[in-house]
PDB file of N, CA and C in Angstrom:
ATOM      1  N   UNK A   1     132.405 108.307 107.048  1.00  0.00           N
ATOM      2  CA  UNK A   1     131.949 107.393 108.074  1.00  0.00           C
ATOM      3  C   UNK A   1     131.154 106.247 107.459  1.00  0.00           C
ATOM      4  N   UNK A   2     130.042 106.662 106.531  1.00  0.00           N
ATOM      5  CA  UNK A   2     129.987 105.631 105.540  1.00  0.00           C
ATOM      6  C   UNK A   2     128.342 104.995 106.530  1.00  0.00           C
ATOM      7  N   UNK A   3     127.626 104.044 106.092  1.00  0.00           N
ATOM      8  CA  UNK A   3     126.204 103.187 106.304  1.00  0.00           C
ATOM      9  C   UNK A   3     127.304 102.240 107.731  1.00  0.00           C
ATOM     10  N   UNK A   4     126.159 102.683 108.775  1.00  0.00           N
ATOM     11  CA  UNK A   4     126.859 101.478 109.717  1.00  0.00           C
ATOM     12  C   UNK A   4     126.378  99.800 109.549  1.00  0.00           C
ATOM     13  N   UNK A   5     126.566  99.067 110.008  1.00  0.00           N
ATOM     14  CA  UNK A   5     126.308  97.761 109.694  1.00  0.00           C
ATOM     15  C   UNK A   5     124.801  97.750 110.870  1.00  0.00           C
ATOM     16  N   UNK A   6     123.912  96.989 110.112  1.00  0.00           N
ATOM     17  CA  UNK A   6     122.827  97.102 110.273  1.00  0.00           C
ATOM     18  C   UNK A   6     121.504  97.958 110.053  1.00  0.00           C
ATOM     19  N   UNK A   7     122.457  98.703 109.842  1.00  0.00           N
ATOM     20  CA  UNK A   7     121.397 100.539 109.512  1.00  0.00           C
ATOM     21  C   UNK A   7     120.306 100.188 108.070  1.00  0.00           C
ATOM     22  N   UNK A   8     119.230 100.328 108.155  1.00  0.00           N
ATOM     23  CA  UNK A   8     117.939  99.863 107.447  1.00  0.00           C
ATOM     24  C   UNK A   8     118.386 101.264 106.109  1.00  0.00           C
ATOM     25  N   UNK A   9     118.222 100.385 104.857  1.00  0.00           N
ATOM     26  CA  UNK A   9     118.642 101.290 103.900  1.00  0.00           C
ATOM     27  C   UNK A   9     117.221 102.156 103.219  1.00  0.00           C
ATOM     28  N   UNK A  10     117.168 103.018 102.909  1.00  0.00           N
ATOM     29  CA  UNK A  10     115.586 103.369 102.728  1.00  0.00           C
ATOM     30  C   UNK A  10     115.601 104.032 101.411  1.00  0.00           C
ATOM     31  N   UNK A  11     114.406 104.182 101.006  1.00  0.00           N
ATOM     32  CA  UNK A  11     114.367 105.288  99.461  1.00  0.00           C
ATOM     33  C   UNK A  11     113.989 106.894 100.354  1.00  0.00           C
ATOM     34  N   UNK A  12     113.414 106.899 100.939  1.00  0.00           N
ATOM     35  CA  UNK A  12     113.411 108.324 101.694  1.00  0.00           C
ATOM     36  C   UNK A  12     113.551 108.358 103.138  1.00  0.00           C
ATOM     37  N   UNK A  13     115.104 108.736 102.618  1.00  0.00           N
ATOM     38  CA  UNK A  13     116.054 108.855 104.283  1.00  0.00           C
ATOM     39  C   UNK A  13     115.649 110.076 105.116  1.00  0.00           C
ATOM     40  N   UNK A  14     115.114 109.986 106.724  1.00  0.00           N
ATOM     41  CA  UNK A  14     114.921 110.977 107.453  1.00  0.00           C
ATOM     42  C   UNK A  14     115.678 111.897 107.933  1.00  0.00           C
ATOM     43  N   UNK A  15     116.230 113.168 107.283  1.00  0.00           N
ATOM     44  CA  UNK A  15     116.943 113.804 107.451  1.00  0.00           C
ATOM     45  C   UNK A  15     116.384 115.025 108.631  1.00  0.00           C
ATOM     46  N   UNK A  16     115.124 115.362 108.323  1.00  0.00           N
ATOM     47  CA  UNK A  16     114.810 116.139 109.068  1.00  0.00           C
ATOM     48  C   UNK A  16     114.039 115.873 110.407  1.00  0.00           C
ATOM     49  N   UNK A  17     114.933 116.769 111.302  1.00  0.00           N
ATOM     50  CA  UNK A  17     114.116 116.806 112.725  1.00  0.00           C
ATOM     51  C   UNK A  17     113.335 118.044 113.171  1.00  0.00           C
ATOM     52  N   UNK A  18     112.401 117.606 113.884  1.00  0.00           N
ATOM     53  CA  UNK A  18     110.923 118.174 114.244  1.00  0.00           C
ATOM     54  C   UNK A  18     111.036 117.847 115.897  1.00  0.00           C
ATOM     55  N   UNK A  19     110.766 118.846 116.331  1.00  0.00           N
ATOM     56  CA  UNK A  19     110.435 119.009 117.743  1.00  0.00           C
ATOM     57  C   UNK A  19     109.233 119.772 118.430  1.00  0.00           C
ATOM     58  N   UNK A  20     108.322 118.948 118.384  1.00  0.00           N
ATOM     59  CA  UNK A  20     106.617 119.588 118.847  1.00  0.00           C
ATOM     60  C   UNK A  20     106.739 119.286 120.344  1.00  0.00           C
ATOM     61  N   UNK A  21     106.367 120.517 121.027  1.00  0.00           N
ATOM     62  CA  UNK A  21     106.073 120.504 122.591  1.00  0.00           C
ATOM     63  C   UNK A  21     104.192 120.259 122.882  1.00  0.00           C
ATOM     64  N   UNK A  22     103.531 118.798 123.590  1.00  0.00           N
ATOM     65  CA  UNK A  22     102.505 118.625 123.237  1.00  0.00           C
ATOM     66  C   UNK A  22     102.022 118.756 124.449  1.00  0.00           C
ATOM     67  N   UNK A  23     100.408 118.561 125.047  1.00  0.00           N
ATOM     68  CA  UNK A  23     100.117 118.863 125.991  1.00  0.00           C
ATOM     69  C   UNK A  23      99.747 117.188 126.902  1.00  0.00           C
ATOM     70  N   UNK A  24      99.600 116.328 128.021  1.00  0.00           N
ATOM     71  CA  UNK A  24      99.411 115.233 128.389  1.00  0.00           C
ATOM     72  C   UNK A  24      98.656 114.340 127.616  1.00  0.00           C
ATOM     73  N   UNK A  25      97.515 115.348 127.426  1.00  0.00           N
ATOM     74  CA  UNK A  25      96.274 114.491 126.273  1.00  0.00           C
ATOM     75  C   UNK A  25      96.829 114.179 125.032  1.00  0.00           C
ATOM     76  N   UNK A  26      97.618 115.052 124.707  1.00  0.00           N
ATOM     77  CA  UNK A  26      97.909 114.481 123.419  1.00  0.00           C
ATOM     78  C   UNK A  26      98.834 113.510 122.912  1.00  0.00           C
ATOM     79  N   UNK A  27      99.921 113.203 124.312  1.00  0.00           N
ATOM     80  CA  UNK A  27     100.558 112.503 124.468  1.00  0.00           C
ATOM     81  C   UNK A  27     100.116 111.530 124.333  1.00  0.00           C
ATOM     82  N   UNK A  28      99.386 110.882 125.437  1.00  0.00           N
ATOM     83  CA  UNK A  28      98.178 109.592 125.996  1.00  0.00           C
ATOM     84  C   UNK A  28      97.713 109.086 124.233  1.00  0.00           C
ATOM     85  N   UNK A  29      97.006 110.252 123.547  1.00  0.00           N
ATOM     86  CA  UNK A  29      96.705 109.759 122.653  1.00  0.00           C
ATOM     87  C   UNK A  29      97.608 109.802 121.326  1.00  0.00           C
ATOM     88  N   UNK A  30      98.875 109.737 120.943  1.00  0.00           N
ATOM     89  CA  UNK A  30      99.840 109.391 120.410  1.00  0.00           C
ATOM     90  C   UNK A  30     100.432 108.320 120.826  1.00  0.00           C
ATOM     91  N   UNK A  31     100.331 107.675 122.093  1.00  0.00           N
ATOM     92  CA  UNK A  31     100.914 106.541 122.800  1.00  0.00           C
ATOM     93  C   UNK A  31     100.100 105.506 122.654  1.00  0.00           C
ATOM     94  N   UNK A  32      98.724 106.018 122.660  1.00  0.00           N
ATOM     95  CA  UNK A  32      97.755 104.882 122.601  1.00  0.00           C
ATOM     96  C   UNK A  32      97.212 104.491 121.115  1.00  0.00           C
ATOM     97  N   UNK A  33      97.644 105.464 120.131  1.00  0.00           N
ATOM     98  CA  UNK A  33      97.761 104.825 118.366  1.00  0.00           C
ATOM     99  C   UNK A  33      98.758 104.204 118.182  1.00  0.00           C
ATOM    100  N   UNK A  34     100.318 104.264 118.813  1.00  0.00           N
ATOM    101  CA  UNK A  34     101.136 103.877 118.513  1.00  0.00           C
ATOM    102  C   UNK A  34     101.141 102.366 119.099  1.00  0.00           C
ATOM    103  N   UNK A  35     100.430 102.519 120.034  1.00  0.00           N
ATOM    104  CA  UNK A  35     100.592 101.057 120.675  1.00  0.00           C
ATOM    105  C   UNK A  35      99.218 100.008 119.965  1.00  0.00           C
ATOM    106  N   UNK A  36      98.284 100.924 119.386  1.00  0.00           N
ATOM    107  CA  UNK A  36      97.229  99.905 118.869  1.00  0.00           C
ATOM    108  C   UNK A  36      97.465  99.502 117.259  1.00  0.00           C
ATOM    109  N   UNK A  37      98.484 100.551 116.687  1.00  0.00           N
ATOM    110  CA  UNK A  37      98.576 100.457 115.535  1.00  0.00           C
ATOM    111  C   UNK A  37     100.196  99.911 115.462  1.00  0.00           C
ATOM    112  N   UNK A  38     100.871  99.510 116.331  1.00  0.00           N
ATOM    113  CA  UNK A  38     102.231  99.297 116.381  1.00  0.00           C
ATOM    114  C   UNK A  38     103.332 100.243 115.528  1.00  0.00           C
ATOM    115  N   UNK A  39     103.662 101.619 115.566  1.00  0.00           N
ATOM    116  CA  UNK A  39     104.436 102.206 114.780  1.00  0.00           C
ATOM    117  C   UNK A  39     104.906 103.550 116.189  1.00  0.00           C
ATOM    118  N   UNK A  40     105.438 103.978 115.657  1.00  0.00           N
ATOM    119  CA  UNK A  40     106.539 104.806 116.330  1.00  0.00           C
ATOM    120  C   UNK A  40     105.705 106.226 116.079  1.00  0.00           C
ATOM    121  N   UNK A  41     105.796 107.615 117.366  1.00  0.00           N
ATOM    122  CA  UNK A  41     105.234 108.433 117.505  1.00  0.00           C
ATOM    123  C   UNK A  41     105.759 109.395 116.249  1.00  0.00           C
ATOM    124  N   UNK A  42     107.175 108.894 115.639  1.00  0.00           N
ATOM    125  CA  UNK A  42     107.103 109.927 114.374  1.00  0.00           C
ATOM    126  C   UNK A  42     106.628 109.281 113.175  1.00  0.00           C
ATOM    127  N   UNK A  43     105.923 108.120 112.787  1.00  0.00           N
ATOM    128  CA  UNK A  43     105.597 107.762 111.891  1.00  0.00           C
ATOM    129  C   UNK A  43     103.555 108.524 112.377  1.00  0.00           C
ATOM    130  N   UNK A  44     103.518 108.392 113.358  1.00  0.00           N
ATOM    131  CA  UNK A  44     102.035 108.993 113.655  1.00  0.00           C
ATOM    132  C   UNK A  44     102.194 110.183 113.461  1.00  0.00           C
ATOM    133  N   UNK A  45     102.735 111.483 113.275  1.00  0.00           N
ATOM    134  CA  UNK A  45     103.149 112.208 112.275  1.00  0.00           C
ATOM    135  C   UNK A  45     103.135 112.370 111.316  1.00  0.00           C
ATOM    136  N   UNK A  46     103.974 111.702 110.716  1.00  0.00           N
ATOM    137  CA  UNK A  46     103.854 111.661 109.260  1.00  0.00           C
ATOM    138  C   UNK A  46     102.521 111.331 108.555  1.00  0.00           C
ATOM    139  N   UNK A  47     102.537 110.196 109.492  1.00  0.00           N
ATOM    140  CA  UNK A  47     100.916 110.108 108.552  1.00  0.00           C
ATOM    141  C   UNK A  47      99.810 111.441 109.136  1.00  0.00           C
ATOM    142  N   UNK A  48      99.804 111.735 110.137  1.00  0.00           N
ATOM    143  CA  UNK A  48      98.867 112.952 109.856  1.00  0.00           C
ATOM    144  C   UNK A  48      99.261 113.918 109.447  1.00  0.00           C
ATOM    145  N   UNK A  49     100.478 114.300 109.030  1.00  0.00           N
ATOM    146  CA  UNK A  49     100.790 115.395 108.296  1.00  0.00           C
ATOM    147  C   UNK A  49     100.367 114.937 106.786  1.00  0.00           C
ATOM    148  N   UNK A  50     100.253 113.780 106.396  1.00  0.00           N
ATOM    149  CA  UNK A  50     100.045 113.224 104.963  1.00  0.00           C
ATOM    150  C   UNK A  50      98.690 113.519 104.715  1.00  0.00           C
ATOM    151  N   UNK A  51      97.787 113.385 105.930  1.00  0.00           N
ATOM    152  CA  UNK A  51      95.961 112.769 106.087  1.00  0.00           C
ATOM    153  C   UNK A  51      96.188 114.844 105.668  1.00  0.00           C
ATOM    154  N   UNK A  52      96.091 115.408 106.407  1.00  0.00           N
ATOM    155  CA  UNK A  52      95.817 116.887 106.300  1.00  0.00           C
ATOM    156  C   UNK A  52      96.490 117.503 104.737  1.00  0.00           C
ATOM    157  N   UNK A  53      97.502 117.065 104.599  1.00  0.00           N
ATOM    158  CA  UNK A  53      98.016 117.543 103.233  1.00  0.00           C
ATOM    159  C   UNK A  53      97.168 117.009 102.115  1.00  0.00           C
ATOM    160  N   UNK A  54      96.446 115.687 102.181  1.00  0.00           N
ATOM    161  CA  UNK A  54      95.256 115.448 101.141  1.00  0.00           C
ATOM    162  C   UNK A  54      94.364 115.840 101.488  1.00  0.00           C
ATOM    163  N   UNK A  55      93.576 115.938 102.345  1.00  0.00           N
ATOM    164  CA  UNK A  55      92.398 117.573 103.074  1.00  0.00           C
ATOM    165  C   UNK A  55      92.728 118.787 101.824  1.00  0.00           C
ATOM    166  N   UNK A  56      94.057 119.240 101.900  1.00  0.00           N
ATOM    167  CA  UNK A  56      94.203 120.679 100.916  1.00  0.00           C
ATOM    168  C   UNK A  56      94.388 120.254  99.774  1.00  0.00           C
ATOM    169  N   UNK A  57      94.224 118.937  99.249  1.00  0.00           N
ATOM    170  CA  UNK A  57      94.787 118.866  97.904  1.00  0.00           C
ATOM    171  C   UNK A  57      93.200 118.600  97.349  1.00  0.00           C
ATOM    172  N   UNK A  58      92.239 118.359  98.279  1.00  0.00           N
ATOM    173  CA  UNK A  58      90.868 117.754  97.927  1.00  0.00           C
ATOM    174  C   UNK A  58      90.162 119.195  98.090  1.00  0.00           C
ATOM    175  N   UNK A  59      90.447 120.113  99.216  1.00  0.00           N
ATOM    176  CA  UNK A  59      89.652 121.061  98.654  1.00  0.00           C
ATOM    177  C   UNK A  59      89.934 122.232  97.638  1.00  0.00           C
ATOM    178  N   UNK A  60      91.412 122.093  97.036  1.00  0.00           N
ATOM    179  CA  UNK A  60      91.670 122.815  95.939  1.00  0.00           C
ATOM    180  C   UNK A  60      91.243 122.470  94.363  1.00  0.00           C
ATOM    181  N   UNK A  61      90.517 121.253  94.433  1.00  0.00           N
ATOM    182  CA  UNK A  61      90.062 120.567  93.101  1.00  0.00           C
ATOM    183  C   UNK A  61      88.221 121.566  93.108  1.00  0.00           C
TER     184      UNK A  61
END
């Protein structure tokens, strides 16, 4: 099938999907970073999965 035309070429392609069931509040406040910080509710993810993964890398030193 091959890269469709337009498709954004990346060095780390998102292969994997994640499906979190959240509660209203947490919604509200995933909607309201995404909209103050302009990025998409799975990039607000990623980065807190990144923020917590240096948390364990700081208290294993």
């Amino acid at each position: 099938m091959g890269i469709k035309k337009g498709t954004k070429l990346t060095d780390t392609p998102k292969s994997v999907l994640y499906q979190v069931r959240v509660d209203e509040e947490t919604d509200r406040k995933a909607k309201e970073v995404c909209k103050v910080e302009n990025i998409s509710k799975s990039e607000v993810v990623r980065q807190g999965i990144e923020l917590k993964y240096q948390g364990l890398e700081e208290n294993r030193k």
